[in-house]
Structures are given as structure tokens and as C-alpha cells.
C-alpha atoms as a PDB file:
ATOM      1  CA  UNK A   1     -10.004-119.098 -32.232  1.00  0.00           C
ATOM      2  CA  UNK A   2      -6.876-121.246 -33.283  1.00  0.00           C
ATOM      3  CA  UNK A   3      -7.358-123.748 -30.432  1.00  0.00           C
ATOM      4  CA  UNK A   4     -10.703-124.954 -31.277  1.00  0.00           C
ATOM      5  CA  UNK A   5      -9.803-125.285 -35.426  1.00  0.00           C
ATOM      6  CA  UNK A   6      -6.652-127.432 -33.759  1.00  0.00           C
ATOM      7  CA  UNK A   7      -9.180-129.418 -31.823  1.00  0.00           C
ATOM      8  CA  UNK A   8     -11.329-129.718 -35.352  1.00  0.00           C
ATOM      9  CA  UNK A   9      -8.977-131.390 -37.061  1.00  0.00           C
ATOM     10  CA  UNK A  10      -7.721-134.036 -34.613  1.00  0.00           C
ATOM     11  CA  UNK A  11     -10.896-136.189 -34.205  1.00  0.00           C
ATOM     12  CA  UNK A  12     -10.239-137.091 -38.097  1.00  0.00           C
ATOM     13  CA  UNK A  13      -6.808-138.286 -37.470  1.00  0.00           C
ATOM     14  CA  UNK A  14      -7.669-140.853 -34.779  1.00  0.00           C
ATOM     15  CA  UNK A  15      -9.320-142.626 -37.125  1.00  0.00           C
ATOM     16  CA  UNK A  16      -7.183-142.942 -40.068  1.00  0.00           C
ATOM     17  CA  UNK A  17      -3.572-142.453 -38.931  1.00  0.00           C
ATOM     18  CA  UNK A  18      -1.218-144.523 -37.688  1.00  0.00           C
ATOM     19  CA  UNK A  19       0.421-144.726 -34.002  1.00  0.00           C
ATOM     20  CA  UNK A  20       3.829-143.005 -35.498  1.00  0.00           C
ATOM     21  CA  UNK A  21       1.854-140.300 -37.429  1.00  0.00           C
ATOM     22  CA  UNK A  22      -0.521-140.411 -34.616  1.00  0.00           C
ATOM     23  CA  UNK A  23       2.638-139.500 -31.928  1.00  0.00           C
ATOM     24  CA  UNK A  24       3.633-137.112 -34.717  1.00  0.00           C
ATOM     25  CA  UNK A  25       0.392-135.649 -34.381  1.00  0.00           C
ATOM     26  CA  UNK A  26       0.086-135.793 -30.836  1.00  0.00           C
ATOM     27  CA  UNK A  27       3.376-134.162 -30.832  1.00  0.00           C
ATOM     28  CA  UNK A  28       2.467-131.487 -33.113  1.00  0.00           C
ATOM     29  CA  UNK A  29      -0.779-131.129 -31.273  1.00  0.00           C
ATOM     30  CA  UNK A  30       1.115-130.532 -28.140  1.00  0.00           C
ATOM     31  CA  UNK A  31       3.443-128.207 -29.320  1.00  0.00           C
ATOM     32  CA  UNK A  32       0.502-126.559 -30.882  1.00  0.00           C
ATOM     33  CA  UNK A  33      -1.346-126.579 -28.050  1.00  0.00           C
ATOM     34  CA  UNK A  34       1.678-124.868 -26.412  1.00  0.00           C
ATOM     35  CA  UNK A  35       1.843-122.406 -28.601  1.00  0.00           C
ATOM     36  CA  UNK A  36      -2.127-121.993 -27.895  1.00  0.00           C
ATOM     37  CA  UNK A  37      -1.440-121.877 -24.363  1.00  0.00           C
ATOM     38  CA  UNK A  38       1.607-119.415 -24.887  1.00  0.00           C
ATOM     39  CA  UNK A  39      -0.831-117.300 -27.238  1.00  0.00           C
ATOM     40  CA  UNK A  40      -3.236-117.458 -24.791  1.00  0.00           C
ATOM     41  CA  UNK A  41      -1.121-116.462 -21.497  1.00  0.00           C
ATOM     42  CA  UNK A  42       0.278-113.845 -24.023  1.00  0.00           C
ATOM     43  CA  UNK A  43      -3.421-112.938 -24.791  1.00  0.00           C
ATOM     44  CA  UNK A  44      -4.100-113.009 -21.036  1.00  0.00           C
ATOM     45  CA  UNK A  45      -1.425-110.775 -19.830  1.00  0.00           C
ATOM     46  CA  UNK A  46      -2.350-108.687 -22.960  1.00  0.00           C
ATOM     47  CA  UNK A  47      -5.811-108.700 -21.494  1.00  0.00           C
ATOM     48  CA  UNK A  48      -4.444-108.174 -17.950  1.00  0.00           C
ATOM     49  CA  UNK A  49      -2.057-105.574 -19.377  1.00  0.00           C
ATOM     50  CA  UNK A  50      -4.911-104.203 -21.366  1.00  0.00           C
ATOM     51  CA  UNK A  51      -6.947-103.965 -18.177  1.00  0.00           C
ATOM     52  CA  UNK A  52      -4.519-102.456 -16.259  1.00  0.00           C
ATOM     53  CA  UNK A  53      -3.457 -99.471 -18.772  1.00  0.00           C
ATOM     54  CA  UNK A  54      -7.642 -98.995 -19.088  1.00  0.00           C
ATOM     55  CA  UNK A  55      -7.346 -99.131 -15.400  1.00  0.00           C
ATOM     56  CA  UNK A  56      -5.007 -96.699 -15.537  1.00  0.00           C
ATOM     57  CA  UNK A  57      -6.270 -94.670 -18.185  1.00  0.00           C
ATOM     58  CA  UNK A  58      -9.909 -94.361 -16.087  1.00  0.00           C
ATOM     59  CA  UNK A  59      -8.008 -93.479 -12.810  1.00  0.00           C
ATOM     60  CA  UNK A  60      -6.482 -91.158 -15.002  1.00  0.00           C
ATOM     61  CA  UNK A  61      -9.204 -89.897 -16.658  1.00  0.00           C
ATOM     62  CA  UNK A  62     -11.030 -89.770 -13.217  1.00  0.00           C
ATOM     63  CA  UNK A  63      -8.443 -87.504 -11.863  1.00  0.00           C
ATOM     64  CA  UNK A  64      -8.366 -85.770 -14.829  1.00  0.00           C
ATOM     65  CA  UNK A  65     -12.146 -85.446 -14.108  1.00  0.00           C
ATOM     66  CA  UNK A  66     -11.518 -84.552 -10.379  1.00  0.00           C
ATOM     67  CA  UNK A  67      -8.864 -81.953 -11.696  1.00  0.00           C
ATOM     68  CA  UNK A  68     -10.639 -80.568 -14.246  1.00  0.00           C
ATOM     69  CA  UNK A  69     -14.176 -80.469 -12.097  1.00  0.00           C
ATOM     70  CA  UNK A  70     -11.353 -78.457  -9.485  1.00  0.00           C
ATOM     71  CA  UNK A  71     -10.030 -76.397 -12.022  1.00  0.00           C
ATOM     72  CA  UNK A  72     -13.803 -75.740 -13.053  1.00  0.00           C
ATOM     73  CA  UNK A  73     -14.994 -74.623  -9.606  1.00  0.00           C
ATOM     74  CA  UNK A  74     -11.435 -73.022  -9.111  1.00  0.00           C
ATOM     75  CA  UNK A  75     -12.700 -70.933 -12.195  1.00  0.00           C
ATOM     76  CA  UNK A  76     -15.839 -70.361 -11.030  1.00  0.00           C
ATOM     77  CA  UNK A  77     -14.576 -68.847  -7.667  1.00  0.00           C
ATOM     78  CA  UNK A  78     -12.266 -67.111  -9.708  1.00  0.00           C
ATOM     79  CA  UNK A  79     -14.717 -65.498 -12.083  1.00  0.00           C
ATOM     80  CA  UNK A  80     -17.138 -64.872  -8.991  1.00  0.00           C
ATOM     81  CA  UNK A  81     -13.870 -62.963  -7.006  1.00  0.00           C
ATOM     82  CA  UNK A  82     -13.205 -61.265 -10.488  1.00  0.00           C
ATOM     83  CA  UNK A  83     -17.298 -60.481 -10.552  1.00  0.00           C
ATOM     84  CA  UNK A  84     -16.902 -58.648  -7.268  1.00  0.00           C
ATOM     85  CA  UNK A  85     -13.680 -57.550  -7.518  1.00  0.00           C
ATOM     86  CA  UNK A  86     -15.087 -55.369 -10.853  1.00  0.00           C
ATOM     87  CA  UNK A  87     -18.003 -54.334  -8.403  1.00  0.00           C
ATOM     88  CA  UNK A  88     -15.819 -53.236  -6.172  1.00  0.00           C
ATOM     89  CA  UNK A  89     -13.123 -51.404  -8.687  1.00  0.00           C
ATOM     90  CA  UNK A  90     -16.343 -50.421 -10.297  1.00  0.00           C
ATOM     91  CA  UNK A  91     -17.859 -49.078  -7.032  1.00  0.00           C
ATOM     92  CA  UNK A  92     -14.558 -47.647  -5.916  1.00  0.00           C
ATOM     93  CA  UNK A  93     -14.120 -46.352  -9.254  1.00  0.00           C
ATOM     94  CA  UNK A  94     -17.639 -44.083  -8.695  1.00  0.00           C
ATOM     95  CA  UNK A  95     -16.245 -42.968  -5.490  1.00  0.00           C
ATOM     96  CA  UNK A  96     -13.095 -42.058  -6.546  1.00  0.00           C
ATOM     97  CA  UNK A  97     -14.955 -40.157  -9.746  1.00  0.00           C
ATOM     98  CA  UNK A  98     -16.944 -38.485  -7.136  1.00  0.00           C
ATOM     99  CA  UNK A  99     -14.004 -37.701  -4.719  1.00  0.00           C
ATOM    100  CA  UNK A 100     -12.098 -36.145  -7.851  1.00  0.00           C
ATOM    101  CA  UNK A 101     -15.100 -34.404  -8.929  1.00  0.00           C
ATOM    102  CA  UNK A 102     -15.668 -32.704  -5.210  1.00  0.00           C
ATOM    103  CA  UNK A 103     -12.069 -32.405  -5.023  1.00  0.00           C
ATOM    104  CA  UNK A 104     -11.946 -30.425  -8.281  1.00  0.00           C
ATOM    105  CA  UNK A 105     -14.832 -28.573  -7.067  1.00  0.00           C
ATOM    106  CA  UNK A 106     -13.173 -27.476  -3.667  1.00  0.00           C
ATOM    107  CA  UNK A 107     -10.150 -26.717  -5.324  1.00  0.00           C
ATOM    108  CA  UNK A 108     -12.400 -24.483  -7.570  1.00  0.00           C
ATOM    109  CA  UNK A 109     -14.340 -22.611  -4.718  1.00  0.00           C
ATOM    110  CA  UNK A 110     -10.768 -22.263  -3.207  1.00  0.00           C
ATOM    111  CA  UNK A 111      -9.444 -20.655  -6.175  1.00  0.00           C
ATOM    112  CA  UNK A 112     -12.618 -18.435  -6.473  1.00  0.00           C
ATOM    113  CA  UNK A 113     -11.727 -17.572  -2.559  1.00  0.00           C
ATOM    114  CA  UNK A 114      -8.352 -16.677  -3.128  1.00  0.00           C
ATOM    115  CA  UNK A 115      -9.028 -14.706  -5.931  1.00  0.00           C
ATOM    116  CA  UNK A 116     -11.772 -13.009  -3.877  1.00  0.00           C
ATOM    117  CA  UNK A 117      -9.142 -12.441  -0.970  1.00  0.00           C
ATOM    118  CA  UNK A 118      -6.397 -11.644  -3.386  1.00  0.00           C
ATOM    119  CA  UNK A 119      -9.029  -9.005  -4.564  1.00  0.00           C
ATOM    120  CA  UNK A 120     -10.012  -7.335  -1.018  1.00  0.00           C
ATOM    121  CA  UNK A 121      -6.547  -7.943  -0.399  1.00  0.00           C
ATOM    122  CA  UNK A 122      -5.322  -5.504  -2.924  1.00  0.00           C
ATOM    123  CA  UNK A 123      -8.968  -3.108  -1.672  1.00  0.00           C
ATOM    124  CA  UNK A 124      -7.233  -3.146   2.180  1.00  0.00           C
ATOM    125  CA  UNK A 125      -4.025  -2.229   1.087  1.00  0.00           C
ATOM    126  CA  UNK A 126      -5.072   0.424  -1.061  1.00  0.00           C
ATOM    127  CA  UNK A 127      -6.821   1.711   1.364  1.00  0.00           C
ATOM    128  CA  UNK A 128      -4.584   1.167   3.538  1.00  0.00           C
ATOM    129  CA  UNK A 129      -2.061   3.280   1.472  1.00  0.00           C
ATOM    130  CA  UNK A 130      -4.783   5.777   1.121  1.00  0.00           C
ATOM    131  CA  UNK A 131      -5.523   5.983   4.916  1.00  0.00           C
ATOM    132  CA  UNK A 132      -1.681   6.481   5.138  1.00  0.00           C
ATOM    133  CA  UNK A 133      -1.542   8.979   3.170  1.00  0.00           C
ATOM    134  CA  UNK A 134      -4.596  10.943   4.727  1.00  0.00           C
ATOM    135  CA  UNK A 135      -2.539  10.432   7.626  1.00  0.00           C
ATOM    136  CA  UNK A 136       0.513  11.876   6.156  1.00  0.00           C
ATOM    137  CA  UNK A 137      -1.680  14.592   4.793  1.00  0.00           C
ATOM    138  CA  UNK A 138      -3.300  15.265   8.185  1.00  0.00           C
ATOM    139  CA  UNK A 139      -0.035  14.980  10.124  1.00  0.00           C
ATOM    140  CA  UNK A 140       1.680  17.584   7.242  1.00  0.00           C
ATOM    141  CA  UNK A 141      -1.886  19.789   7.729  1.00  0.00           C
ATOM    142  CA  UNK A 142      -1.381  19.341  11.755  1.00  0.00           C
ATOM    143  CA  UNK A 143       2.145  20.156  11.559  1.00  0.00           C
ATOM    144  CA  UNK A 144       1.399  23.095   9.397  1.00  0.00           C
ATOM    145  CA  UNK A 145      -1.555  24.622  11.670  1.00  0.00           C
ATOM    146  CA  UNK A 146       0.458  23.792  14.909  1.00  0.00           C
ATOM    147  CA  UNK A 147       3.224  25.673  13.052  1.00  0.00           C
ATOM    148  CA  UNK A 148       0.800  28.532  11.894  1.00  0.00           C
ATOM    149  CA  UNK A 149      -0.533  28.294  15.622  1.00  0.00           C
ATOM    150  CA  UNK A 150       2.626  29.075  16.839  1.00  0.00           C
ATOM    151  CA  UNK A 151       3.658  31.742  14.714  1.00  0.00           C
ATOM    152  CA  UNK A 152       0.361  33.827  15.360  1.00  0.00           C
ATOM    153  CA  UNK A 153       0.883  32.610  19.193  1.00  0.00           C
ATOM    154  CA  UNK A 154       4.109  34.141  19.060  1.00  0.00           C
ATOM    155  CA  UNK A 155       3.174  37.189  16.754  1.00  0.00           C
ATOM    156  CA  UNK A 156       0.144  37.409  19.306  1.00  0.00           C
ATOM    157  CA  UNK A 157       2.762  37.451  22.183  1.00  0.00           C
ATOM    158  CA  UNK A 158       4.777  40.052  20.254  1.00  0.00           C
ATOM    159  CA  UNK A 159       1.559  42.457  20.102  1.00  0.00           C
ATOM    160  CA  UNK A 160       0.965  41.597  23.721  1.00  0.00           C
ATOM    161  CA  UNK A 161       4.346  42.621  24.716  1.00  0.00           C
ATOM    162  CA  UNK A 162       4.527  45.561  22.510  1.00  0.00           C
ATOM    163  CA  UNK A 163       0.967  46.920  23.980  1.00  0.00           C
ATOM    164  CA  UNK A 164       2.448  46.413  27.422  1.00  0.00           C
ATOM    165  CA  UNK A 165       5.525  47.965  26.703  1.00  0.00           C
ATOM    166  CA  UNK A 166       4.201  51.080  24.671  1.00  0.00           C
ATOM    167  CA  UNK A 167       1.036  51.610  27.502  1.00  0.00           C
ATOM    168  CA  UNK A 168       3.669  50.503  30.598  1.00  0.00           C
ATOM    169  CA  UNK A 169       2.740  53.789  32.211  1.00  0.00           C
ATOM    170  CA  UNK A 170      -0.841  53.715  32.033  1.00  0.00           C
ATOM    171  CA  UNK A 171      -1.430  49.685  32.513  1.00  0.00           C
ATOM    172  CA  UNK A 172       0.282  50.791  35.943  1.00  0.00           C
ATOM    173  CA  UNK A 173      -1.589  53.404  36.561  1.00  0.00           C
ATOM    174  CA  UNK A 174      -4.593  51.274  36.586  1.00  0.00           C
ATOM    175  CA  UNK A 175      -5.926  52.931  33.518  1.00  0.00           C
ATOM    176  CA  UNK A 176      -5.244  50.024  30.725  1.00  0.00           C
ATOM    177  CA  UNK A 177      -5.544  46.039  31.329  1.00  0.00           C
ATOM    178  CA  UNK A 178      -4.362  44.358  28.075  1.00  0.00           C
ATOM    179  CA  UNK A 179      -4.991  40.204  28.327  1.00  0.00           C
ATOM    180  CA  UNK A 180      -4.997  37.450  25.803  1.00  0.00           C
ATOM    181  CA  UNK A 181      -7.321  34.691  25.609  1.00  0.00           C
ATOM    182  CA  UNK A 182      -7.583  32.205  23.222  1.00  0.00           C
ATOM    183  CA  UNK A 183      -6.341  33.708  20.059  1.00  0.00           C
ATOM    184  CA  UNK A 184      -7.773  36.988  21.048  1.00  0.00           C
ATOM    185  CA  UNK A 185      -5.756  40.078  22.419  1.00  0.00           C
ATOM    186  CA  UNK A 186      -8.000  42.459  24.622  1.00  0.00           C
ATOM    187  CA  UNK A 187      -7.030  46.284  25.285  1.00  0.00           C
ATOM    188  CA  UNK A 188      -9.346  47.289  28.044  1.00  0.00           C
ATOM    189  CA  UNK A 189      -9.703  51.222  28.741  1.00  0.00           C
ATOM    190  CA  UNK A 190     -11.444  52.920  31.632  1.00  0.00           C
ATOM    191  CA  UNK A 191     -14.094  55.444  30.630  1.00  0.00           C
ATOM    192  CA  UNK A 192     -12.173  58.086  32.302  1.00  0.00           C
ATOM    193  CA  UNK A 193      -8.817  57.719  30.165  1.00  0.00           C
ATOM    194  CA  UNK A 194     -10.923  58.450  26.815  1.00  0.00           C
ATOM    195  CA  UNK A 195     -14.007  60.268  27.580  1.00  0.00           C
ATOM    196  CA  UNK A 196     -15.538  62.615  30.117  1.00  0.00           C
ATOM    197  CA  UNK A 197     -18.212  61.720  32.470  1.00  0.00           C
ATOM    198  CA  UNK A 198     -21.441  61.510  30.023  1.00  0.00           C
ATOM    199  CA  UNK A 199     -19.116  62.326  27.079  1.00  0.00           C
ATOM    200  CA  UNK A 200     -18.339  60.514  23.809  1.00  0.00           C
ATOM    201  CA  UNK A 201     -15.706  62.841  22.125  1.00  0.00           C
ATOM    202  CA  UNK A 202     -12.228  61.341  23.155  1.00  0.00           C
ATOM    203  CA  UNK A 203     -10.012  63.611  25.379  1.00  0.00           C
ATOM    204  CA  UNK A 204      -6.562  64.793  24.982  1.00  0.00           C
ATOM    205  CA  UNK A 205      -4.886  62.237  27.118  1.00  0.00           C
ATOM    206  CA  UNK A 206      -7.597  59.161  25.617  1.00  0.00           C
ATOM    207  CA  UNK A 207      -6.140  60.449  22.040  1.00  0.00           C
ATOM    208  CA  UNK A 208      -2.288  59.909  23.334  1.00  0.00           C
ATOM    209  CA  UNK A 209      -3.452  56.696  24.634  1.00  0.00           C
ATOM    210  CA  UNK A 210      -5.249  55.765  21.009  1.00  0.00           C
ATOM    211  CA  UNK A 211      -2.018  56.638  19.280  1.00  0.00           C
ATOM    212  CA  UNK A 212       0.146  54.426  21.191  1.00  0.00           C
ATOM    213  CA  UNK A 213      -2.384  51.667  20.371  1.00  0.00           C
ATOM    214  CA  UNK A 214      -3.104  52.932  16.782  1.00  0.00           C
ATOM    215  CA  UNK A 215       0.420  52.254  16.134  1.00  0.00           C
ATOM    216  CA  UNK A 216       0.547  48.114  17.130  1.00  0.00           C
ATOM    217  CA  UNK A 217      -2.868  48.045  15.538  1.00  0.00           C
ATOM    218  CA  UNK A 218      -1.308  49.072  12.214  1.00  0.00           C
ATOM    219  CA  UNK A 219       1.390  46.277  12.741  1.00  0.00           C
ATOM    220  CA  UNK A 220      -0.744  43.392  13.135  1.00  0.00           C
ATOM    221  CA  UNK A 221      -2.726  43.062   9.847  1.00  0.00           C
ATOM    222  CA  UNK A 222      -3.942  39.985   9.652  1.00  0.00           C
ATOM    223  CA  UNK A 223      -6.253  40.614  12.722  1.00  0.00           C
ATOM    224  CA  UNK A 224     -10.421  41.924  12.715  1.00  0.00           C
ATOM    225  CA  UNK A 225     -10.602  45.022  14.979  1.00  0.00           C
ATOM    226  CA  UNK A 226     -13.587  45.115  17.573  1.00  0.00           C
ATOM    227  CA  UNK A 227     -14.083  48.399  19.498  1.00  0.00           C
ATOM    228  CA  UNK A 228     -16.644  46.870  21.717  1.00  0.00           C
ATOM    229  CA  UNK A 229     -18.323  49.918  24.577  1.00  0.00           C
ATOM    230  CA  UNK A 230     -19.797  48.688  27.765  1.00  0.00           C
ATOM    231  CA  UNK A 231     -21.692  50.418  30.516  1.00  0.00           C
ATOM    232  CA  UNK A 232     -22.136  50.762  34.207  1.00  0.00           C
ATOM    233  CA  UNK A 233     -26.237  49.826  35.013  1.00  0.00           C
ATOM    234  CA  UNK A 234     -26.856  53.532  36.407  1.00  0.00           C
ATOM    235  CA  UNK A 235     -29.377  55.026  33.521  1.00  0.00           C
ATOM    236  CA  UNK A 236     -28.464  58.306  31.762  1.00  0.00           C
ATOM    237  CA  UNK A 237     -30.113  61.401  33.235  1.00  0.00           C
ATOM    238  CA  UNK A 238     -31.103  65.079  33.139  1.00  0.00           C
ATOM    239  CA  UNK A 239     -30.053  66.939  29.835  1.00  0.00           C
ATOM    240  CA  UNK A 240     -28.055  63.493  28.467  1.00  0.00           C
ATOM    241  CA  UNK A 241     -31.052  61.669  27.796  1.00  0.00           C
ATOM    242  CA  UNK A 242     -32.140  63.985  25.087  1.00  0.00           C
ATOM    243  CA  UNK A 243     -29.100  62.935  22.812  1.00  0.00           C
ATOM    244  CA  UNK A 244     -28.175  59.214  24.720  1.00  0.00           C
ATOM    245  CA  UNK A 245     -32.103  57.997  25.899  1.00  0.00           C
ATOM    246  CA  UNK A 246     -30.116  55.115  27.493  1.00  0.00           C
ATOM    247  CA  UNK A 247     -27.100  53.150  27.782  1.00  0.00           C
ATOM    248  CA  UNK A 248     -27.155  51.939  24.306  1.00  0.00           C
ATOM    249  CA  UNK A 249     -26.813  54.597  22.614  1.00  0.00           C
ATOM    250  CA  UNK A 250     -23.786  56.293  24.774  1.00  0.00           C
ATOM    251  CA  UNK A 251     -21.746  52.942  24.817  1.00  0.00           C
ATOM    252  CA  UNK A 252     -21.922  52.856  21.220  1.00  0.00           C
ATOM    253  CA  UNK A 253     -21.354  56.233  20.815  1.00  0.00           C
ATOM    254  CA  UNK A 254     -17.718  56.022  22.372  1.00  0.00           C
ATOM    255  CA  UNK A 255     -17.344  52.898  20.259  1.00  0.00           C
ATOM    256  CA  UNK A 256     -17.510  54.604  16.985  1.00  0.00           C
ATOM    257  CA  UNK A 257     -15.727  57.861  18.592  1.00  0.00           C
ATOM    258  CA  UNK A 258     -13.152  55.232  19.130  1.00  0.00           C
ATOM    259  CA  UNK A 259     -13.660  53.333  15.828  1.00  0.00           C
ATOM    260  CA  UNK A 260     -12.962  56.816  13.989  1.00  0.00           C
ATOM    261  CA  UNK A 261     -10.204  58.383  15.798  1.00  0.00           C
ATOM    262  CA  UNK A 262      -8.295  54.833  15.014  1.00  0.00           C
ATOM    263  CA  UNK A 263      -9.235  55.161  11.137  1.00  0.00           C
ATOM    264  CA  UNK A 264      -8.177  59.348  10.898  1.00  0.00           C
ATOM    265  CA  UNK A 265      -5.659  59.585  12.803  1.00  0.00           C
ATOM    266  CA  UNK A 266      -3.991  56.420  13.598  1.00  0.00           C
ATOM    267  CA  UNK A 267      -4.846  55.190  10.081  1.00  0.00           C
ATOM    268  CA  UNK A 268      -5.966  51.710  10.868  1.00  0.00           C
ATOM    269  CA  UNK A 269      -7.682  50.259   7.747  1.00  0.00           C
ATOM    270  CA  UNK A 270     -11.597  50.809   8.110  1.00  0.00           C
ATOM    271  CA  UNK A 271     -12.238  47.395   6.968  1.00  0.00           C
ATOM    272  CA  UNK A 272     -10.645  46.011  10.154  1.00  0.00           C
ATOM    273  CA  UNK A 273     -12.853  48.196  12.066  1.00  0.00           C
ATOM    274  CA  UNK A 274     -16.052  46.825  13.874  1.00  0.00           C
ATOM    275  CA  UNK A 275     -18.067  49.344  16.661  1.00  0.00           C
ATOM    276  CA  UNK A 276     -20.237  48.140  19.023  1.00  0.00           C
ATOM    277  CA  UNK A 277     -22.656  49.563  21.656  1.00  0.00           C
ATOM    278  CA  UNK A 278     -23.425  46.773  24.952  1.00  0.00           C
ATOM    279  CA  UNK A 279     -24.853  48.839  26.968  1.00  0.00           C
ATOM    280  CA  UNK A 280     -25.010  47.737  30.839  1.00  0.00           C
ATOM    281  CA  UNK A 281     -25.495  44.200  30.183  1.00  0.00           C
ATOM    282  CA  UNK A 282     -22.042  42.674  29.617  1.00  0.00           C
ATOM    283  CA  UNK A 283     -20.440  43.568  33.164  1.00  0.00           C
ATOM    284  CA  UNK A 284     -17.078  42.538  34.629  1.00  0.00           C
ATOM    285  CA  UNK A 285     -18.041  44.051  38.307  1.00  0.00           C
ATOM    286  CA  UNK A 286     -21.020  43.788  40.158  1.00  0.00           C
ATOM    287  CA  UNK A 287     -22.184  47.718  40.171  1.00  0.00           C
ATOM    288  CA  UNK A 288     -22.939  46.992  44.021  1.00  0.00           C
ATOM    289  CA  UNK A 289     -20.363  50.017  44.708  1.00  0.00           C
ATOM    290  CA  UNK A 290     -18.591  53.181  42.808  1.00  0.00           C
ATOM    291  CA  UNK A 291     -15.616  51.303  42.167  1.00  0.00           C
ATOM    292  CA  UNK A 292     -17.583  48.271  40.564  1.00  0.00           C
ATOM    293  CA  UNK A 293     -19.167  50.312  38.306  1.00  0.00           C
ATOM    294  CA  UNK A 294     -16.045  52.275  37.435  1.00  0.00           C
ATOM    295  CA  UNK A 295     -14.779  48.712  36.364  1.00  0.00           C
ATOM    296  CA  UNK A 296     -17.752  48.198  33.787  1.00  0.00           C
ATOM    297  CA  UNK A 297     -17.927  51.637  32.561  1.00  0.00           C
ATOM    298  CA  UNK A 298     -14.871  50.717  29.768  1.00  0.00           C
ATOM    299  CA  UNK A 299     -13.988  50.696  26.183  1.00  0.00           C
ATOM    300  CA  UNK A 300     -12.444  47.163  25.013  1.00  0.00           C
ATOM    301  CA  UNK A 301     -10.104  46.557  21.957  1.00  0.00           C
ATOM    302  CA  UNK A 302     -10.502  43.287  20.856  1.00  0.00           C
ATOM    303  CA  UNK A 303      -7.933  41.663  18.276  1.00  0.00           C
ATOM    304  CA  UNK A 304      -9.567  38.647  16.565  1.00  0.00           C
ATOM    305  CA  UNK A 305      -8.617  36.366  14.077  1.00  0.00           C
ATOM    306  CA  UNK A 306     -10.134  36.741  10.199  1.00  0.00           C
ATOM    307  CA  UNK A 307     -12.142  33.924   9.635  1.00  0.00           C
END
């Protein structure tokens, strides 16, 4: 703008001026037109300056732009990792709520199971403690009966040796058998000790026999007394029959004969007393000879326990 006003005002001054105000002019011209040129290298290097910093400025702002388009996508991958990141926190999250929750419900069930074991526990060893003490109870009741056992075993052995002792003479003679059988203690008497043949009214040497066994009877009271009569198979005959029509009647005859004698004169307890009338038909022989039916023609004493 100032070089063309300089340029303006010098075409005037040809004309009018003279050649020393004209070199003045010149002169002045020049140096203005070096200032011109100055202002305009300035100007241009300004310009080139200016150029250069907006140069600058767009690369700058273009990697701005690049860094901030980076930083964008850089964002936007991080807020799409963040996205599924949350859906998977989120998902894990539900399974983890899920796993708690069935956790929590084993743990429950457990608990319920324990308490339900915990609860037949306690059951089992009651009974267990109740099964130990039946078996206490049963081994004290076994004890006791196996005691008891024994004592009556050995009272029973005491009445079996006293009966052998007292009847020595006549269990040699043949005439008394005494055994004893589980629990029970047997006197057996042949017919001809007590009774005549046909008879049932005890003789002389049956009522020595009676007293002798009277007298262990009387010792042994916790014992039922059985006065059982038996029988050979030969039928009664002639004049018998009118008061013994048969076998029955005669055996039990000489069991209550028996049965009496014991209660008046040995004074055994009549409530211990039981007669009984078999007949033929519980033999110990065959009655195939005399001496057989000797055998079954008997009176047994039979010692059994009160029930």
C-alpha cells in the first residue's frame, strides 16, 4: 500500500523540481523504496513465517485430528470392551447368584440331613442302650434261671441221692428203680413190693417202702406229686372183674391206694398229690414173656416241677 502512494507522488516532481531536489528526491525515493522493499521482505517472511506457523498449526491440528479420531476409536473399543465386559460381570454375576443360591440350598438340604441323622442317630443309640440293657436284663434273667437251674439240679440230685440211699436195699433187690430225667425224679415200684396179685390195698412191706419215700417226699416241697399206675396187657379175670372190669380201673385203683397212704400216713400235702390209672397201654417191656410183663405191672412216683 505505501509503495504505490510513493510511486503517486513522484510523477509530479519530474516536472516541477529541479535536478538537486530531483537527486534529493530520487534519494529519498530510494531510501523509501528501501524501506518498501525492507517492509516488504519483512512482510514476506511475515507471510512465509505466517505460512509456516499455519503450516504448523494444520499439521498440528491434523494430528490433533489423527489423535483425537485415535483417542475416539480408542474410546469406542474401550466402551465396546467395557459393554462386554458388563455382559460378562453381568452374566457371571447371574451365575455366581445362581451358584450361591444352589450352594445355599445344598448347604440347607445338608443341614436338614444332618439334623435327620443327628436325629436317628440319637433313635440307634437309644436303642442301642435299650437293646443293651435287654441284654443285661436277659443275661441277669439267664444267669438267674441257670442259677435257679442249678440249685433245683442239685436239690434234684440231693432227692435222688437221698431216695437211693434210704431204698439202697430194695433198689438192689430189684424191687425199686429211681431215675431222673429232665427235671423230673421217677420212683418206680414193682406191683409185687406194694400190692398182692389182683390187689389194690398196699401190703406190709409196700407200706415200709411208702414211708421211706413219704419221708423225701415231705422234704422236697416245691415239687407236684404224680402217682401214675400202669399195667401188664393180660385182662382181669374170674371174680376180679366184678370190682376191676379191666385194667383201668385196677391201675388206678393202686394209684389212689398209693395217693392216700402218702397223704395219712406219710403226711404229704394232698395238694401235691395227683393219681392216675394207665392201664396196659404205657409199657416199658414187651409182655412177650412173664418177666416182661412183671416189668410193666408197676407203680411210678413222679416228682415234677410246679408250673
Amino acid at each position: 500500500m505505501k509503495r504505490y502512494a510513493f510511486l503517486l507522488l513522484l510523477v509530479p516532481l519530474s516536472a516541477c523540481v529541479t535536478a538537486g531536489k530531483f537527486k534529493a528526491a530520487e534519494s529519498a525515493a530510494a531510501a523509501q523504496k528501501s524501506r518498501a522493499d525492507a517492509a516488504e521482505k519483512t512482510l514476506a517472511d511475515e507471510r512465509a513465517k505466517s505460512s509456516a506457523e499455519i503450516e504448523a498449526g494444520r499439521k498440528v491440528t491434523l494430528d490433533l485430528t489423527n489423535q483425537l479420531k485415535n483417542t475416539s476409536d480408542q474410546l469406542a473399543d474401550a466402551q465396546k470392551s467395557n459393554k462386554d465386559l458388563t455382559q460378562t460381570l453381568d452374566a457371571k454375576k447371574g451365575e455366581l447368584t445362581q451358584k450361591v443360591a444352589e450352594l445355599i440350598k445344598s448347604r440347607d438340604a445338608q443341614s436338614a440331613k444332618a439334623t435327620d441323622l443327628a436325629a436317628q442317630a440319637a433313635e440307634l443309640s437309644a436303642a442301642l442302650a435299650a437293646e443293651r440293657k435287654r441284654a443285661l436284663d436277659a443275661d441277669a434273667a439267664r444267669a438267674a434261671a441257670e442259677a435257679a437251674k442249678a440249685a433245683e439240679l442239685a436239690a434234684a440230685q440231693k432227692n435222688f441221692d437221698d431216695l437211693t440211699l434210704g431204698l439202697k436195699s430194695e433198689i438192689a433187690a430189684g424191687e425199686i428203680k429211681i431215675t431222673q430225667l429232665q427235671g423230673k425224679l421217677t420212683v418206680n415200684l414193682v406191683d409185687r413190693i406194694l400190692f398182692d396179685s389182683g390187689r389194690a390195698e398196699v401190703k406190709d412191706d409196700g407200706r415200709r417202702v411208702l414211708d421211706k419215700v413219704g419221708g423225701v417226699l415231705n422234704s422236697v416241697a416245691d415239687k407236684y406229686i404224680r402217682i401214675e399206675g400202669h399195667t401188664d396187657d393180660k385182662p382181669i379175670s374170674g371174680e376180679l372183674q366184678a370190682k376191676y372190669p379191666s385194667n383201668w380201673e385196677l391201675s388206678t385203683a393202686r394209684a389212689t391206694a398209693v395217693a392216700r397212704y402218702l397223704q395219712d400216713k406219710a403226711k404229704v400235702d394232698p395238694k401235691r398229690l395227683v393219681a392216675a390209672g394207665y392201664g396196659e397201654y404205657h409199657p416199658v417191656a414187651s409182655n412177650e414173656t412173664p418177666e416182661m410183663r412183671a416189668l410193666n405191672r408197676r407203680i411210678e412216683i413222679v416228682l415234677v416241677p410246679k408250673e
